[in-house]
C-alpha atoms as a PDB file:
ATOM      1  CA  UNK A   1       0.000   0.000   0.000  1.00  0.00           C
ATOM      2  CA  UNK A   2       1.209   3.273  -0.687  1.00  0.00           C
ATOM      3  CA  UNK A   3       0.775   6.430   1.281  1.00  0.00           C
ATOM      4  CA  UNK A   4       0.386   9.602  -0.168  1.00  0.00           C
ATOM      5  CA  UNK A   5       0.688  11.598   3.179  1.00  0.00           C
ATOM      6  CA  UNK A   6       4.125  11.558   3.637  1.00  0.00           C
ATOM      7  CA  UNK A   7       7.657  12.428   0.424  1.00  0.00           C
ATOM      8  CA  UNK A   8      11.135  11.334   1.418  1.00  0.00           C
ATOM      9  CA  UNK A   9      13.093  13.585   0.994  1.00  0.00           C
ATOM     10  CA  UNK A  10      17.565  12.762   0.469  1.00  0.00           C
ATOM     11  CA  UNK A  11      18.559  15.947  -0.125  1.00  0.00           C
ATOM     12  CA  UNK A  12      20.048  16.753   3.005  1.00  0.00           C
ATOM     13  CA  UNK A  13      20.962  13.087   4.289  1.00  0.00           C
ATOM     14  CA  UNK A  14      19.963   9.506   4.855  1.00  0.00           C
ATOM     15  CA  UNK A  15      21.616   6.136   6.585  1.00  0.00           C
ATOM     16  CA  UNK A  16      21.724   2.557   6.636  1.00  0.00           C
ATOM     17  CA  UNK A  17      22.428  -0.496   9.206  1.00  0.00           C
ATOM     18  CA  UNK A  18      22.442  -3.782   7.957  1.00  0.00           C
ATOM     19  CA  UNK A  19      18.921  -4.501   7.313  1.00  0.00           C
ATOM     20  CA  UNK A  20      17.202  -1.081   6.722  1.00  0.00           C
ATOM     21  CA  UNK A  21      17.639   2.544   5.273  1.00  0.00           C
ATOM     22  CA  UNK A  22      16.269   5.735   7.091  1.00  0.00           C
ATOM     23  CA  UNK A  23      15.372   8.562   4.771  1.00  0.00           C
ATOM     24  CA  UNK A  24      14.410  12.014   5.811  1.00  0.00           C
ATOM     25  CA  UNK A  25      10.514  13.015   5.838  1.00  0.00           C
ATOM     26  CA  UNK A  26       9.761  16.253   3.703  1.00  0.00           C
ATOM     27  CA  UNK A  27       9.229  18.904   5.869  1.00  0.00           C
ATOM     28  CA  UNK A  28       8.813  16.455   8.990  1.00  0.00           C
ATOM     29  CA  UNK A  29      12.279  16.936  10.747  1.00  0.00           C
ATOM     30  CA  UNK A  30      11.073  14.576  13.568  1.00  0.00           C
ATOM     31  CA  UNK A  31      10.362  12.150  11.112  1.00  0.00           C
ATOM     32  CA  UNK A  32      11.903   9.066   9.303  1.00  0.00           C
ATOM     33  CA  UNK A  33      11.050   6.430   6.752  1.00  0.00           C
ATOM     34  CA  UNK A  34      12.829   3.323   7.730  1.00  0.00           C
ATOM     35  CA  UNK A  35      13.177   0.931   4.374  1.00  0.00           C
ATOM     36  CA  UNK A  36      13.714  -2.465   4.372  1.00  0.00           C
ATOM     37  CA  UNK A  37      14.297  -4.957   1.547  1.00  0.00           C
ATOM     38  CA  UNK A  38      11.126  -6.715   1.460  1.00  0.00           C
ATOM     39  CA  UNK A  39       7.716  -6.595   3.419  1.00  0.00           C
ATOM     40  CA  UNK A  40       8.152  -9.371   5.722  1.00  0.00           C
ATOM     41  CA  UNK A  41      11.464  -7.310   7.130  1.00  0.00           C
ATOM     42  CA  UNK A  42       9.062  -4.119   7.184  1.00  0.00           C
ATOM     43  CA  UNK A  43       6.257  -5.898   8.728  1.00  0.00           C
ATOM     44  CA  UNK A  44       8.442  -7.810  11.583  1.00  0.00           C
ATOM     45  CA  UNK A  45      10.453  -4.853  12.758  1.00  0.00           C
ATOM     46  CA  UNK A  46       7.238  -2.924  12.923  1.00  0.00           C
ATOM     47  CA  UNK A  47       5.627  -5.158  15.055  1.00  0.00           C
ATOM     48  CA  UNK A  48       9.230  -5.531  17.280  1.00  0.00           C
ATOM     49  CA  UNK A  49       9.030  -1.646  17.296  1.00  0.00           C
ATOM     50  CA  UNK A  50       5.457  -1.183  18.205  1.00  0.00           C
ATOM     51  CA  UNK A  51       5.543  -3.392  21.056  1.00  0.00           C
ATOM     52  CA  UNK A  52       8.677  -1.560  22.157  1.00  0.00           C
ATOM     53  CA  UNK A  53       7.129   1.579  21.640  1.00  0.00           C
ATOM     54  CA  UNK A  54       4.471   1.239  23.856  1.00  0.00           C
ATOM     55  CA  UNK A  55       6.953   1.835  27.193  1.00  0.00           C
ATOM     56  CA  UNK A  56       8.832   4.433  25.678  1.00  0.00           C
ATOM     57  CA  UNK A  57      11.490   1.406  24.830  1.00  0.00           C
ATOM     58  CA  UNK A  58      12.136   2.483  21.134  1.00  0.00           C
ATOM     59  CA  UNK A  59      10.523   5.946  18.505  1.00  0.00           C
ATOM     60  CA  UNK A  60       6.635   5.925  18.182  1.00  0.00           C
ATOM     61  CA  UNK A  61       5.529   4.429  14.609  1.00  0.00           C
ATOM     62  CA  UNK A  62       3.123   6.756  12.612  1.00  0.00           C
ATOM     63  CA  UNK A  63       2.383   4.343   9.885  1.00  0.00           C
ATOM     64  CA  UNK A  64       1.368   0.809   9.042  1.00  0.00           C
ATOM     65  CA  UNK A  65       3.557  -0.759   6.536  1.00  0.00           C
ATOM     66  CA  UNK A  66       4.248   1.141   3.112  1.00  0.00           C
ATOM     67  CA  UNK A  67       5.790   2.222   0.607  1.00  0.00           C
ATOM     68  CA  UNK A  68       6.804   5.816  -0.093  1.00  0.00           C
ATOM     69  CA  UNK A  69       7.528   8.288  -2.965  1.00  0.00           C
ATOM     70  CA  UNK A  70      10.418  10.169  -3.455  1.00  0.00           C
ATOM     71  CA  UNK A  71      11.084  14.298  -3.549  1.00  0.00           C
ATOM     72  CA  UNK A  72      11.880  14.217  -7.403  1.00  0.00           C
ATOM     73  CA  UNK A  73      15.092  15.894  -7.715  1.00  0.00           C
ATOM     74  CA  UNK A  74      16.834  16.371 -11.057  1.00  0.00           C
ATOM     75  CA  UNK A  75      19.246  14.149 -12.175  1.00  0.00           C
ATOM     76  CA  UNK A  76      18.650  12.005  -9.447  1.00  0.00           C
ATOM     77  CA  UNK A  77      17.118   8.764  -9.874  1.00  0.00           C
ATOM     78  CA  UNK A  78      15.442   6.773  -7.128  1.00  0.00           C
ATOM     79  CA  UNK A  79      13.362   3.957  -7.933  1.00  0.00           C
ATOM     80  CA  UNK A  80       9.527   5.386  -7.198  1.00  0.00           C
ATOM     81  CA  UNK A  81       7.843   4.293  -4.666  1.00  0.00           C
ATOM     82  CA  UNK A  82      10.316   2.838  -2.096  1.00  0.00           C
ATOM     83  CA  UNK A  83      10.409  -0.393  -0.600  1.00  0.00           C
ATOM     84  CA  UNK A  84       8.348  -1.265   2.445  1.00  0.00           C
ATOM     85  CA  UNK A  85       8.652   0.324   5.203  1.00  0.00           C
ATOM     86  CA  UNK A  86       7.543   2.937   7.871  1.00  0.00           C
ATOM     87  CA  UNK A  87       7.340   6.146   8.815  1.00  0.00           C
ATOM     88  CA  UNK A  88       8.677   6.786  12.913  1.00  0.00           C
ATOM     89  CA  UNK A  89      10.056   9.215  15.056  1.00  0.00           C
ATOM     90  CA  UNK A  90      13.765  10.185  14.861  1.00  0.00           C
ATOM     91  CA  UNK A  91      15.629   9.431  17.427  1.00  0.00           C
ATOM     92  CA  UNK A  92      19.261  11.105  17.695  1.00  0.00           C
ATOM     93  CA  UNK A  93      22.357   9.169  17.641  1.00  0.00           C
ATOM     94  CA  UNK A  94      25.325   9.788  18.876  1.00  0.00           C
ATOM     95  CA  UNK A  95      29.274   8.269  19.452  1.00  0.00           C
ATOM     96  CA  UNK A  96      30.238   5.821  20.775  1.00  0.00           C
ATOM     97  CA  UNK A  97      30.795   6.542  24.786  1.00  0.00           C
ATOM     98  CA  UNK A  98      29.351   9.921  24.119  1.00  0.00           C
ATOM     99  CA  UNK A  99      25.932  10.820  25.421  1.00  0.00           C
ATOM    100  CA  UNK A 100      24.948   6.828  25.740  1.00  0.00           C
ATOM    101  CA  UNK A 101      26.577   5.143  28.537  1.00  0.00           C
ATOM    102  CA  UNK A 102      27.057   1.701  29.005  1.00  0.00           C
ATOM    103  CA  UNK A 103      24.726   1.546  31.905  1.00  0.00           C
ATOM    104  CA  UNK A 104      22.502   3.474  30.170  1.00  0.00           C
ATOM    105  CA  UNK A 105      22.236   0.533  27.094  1.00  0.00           C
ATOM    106  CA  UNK A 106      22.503  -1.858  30.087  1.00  0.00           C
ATOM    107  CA  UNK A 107      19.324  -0.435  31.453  1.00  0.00           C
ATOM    108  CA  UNK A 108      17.541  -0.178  27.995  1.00  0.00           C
ATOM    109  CA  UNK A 109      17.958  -3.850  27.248  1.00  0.00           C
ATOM    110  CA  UNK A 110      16.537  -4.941  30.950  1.00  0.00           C
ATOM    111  CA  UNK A 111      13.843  -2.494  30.605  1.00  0.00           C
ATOM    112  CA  UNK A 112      13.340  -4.782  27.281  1.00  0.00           C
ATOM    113  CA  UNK A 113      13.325  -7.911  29.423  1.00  0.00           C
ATOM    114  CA  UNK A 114      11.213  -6.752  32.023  1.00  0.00           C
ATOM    115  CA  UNK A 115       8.780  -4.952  30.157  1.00  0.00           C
ATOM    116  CA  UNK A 116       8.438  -7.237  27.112  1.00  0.00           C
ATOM    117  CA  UNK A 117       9.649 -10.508  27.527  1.00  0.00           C
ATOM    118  CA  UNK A 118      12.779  -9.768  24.655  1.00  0.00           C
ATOM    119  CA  UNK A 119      15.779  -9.808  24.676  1.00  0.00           C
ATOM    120  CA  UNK A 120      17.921  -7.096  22.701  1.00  0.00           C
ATOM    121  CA  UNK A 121      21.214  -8.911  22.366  1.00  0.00           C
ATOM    122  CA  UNK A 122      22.336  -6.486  19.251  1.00  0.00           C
ATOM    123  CA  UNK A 123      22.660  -3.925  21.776  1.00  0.00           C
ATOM    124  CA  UNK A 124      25.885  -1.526  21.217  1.00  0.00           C
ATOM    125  CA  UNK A 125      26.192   2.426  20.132  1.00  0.00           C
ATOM    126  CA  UNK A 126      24.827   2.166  16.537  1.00  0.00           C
ATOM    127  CA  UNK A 127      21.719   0.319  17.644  1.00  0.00           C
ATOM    128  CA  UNK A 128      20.778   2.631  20.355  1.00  0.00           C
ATOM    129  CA  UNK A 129      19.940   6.404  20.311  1.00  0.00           C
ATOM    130  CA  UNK A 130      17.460   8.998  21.912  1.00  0.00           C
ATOM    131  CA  UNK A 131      13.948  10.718  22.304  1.00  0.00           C
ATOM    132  CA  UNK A 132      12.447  13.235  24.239  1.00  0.00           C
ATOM    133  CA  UNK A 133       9.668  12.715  26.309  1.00  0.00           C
ATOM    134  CA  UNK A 134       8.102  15.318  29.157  1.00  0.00           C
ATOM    135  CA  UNK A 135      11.146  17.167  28.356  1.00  0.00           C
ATOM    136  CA  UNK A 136      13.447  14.312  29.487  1.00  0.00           C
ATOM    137  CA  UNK A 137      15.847  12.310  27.296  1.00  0.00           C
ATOM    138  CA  UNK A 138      15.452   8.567  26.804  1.00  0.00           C
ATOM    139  CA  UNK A 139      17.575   6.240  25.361  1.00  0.00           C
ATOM    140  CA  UNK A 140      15.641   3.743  22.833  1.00  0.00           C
ATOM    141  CA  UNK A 141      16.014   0.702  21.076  1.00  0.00           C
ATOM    142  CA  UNK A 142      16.244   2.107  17.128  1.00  0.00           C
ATOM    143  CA  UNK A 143      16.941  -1.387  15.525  1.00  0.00           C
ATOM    144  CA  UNK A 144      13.839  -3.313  16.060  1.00  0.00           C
ATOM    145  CA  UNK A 145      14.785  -5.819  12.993  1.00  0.00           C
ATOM    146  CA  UNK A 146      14.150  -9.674  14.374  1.00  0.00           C
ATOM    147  CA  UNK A 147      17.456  -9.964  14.184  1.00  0.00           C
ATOM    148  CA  UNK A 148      18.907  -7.636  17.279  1.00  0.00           C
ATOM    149  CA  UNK A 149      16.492  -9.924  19.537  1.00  0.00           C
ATOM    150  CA  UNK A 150      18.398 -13.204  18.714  1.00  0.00           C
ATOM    151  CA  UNK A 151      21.183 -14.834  20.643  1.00  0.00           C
ATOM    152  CA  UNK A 152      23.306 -14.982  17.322  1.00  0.00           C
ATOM    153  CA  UNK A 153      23.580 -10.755  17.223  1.00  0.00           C
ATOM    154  CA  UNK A 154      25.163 -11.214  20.876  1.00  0.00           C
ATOM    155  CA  UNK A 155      27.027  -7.504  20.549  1.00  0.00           C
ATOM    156  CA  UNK A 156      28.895  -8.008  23.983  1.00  0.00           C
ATOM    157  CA  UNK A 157      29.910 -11.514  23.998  1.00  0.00           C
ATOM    158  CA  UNK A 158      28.350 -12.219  27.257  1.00  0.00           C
ATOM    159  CA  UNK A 159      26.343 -15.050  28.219  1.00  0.00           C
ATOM    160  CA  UNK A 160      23.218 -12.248  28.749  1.00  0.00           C
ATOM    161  CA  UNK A 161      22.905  -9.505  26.433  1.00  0.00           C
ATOM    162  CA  UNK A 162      23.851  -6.068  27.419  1.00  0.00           C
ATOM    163  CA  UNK A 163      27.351  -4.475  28.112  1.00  0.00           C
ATOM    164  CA  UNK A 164      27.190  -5.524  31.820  1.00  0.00           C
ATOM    165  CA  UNK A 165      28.679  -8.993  32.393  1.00  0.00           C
ATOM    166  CA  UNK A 166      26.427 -11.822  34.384  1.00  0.00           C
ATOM    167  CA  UNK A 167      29.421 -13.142  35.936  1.00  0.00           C
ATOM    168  CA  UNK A 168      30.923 -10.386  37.962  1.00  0.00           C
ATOM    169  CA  UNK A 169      28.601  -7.655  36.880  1.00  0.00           C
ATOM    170  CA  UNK A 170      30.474  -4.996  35.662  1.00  0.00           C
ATOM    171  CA  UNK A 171      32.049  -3.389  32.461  1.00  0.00           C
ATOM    172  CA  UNK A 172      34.532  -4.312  29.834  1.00  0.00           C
ATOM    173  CA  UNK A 173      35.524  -6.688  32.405  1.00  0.00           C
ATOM    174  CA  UNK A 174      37.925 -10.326  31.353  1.00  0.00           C
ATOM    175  CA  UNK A 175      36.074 -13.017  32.399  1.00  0.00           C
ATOM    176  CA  UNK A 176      34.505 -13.610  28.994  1.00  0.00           C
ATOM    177  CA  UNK A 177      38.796 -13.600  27.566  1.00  0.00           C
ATOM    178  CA  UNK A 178      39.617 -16.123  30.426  1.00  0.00           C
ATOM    179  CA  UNK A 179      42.142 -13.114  32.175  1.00  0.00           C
END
């Protein structure tokens, strides 16, 4: 299904992670199109991301899954409309051991747990950023593909997910490199 409400818009930026693409909303700064490569991706991270979303654990979602069209710009091609996809809120990212702390991804990922039931194994920097709400900042879960809640995306190398080991319980620690 395509929606006419919203244009993405590339001319002043747009990213990528492994499984999606975030494009720009025309004249929506707050907003992003997140692209995958087929609808099944779409339709699984939207459903990761809307149960997230609900407790403030990753961007609100303004659409159902679609496709969008593109700000024609000339001599620019993009293929018209996108893939599937949806529109959310931007959340800002930042480097690595920057604004996001370790305990701060330590506590979004048991939030995850305790909250949903999931675990968010693909947990570092890139995977991570924040939104405002009430004024306050609050760090989300921005890669809600089905593939950051599995065991095999384990970004820490611990036997629980997060940057925290279970062993001893703290940081960057050695017990996972046997010192």
């Amino acid at each position: 299904m395509k929606n006419n409400k919203y244009l993405i818009d590339c001319s002043d930026w747009s990213d990528e992670g492994g499984y999606c693409q975030v494009y720009p909303i025309k004249n929506q700064p707050n907003l992003v199109f997140k692209e995958f490569k087929n609808k099944k991706k779409a339709a699984e991270a939207h459903s990761i991301q809307k149960r997230l979303s609900r407790f403030d654990l990753a961007p609100k979602i303004y659409t159902d899954i679609c496709r969008l069209k593109f700000v024609y710009k000339d001599n620019v091609y993009f293929s018209d409309p996108s893939n599937w996809g949806f529109v959310t809120e931007l959340a800002e990212t930042h480097d690595p051991a920057t604004k996001i702390t370790m305990k701060d991804i330590q506590n979004l990922v048991n939030d995850i747990e305790l909250k949903t039931g999931l675990k968010f194994w693909d947990c570092h920097w890139f995977n991570v950023g924040i939104i405002k709400r009430d004024r306050k900042n609050l760090v989300v879960c921005i890669d809600t593909g089905k593939e950051s809640f599995d065991a095999i995306s384990n970004a820490w190398g611990f036997a629980d997910p997060g940057p925290k080991c279970g062993y001893c319980s703290r940081y960057q620690c050695k017990c996972s490199s046997g010192v």
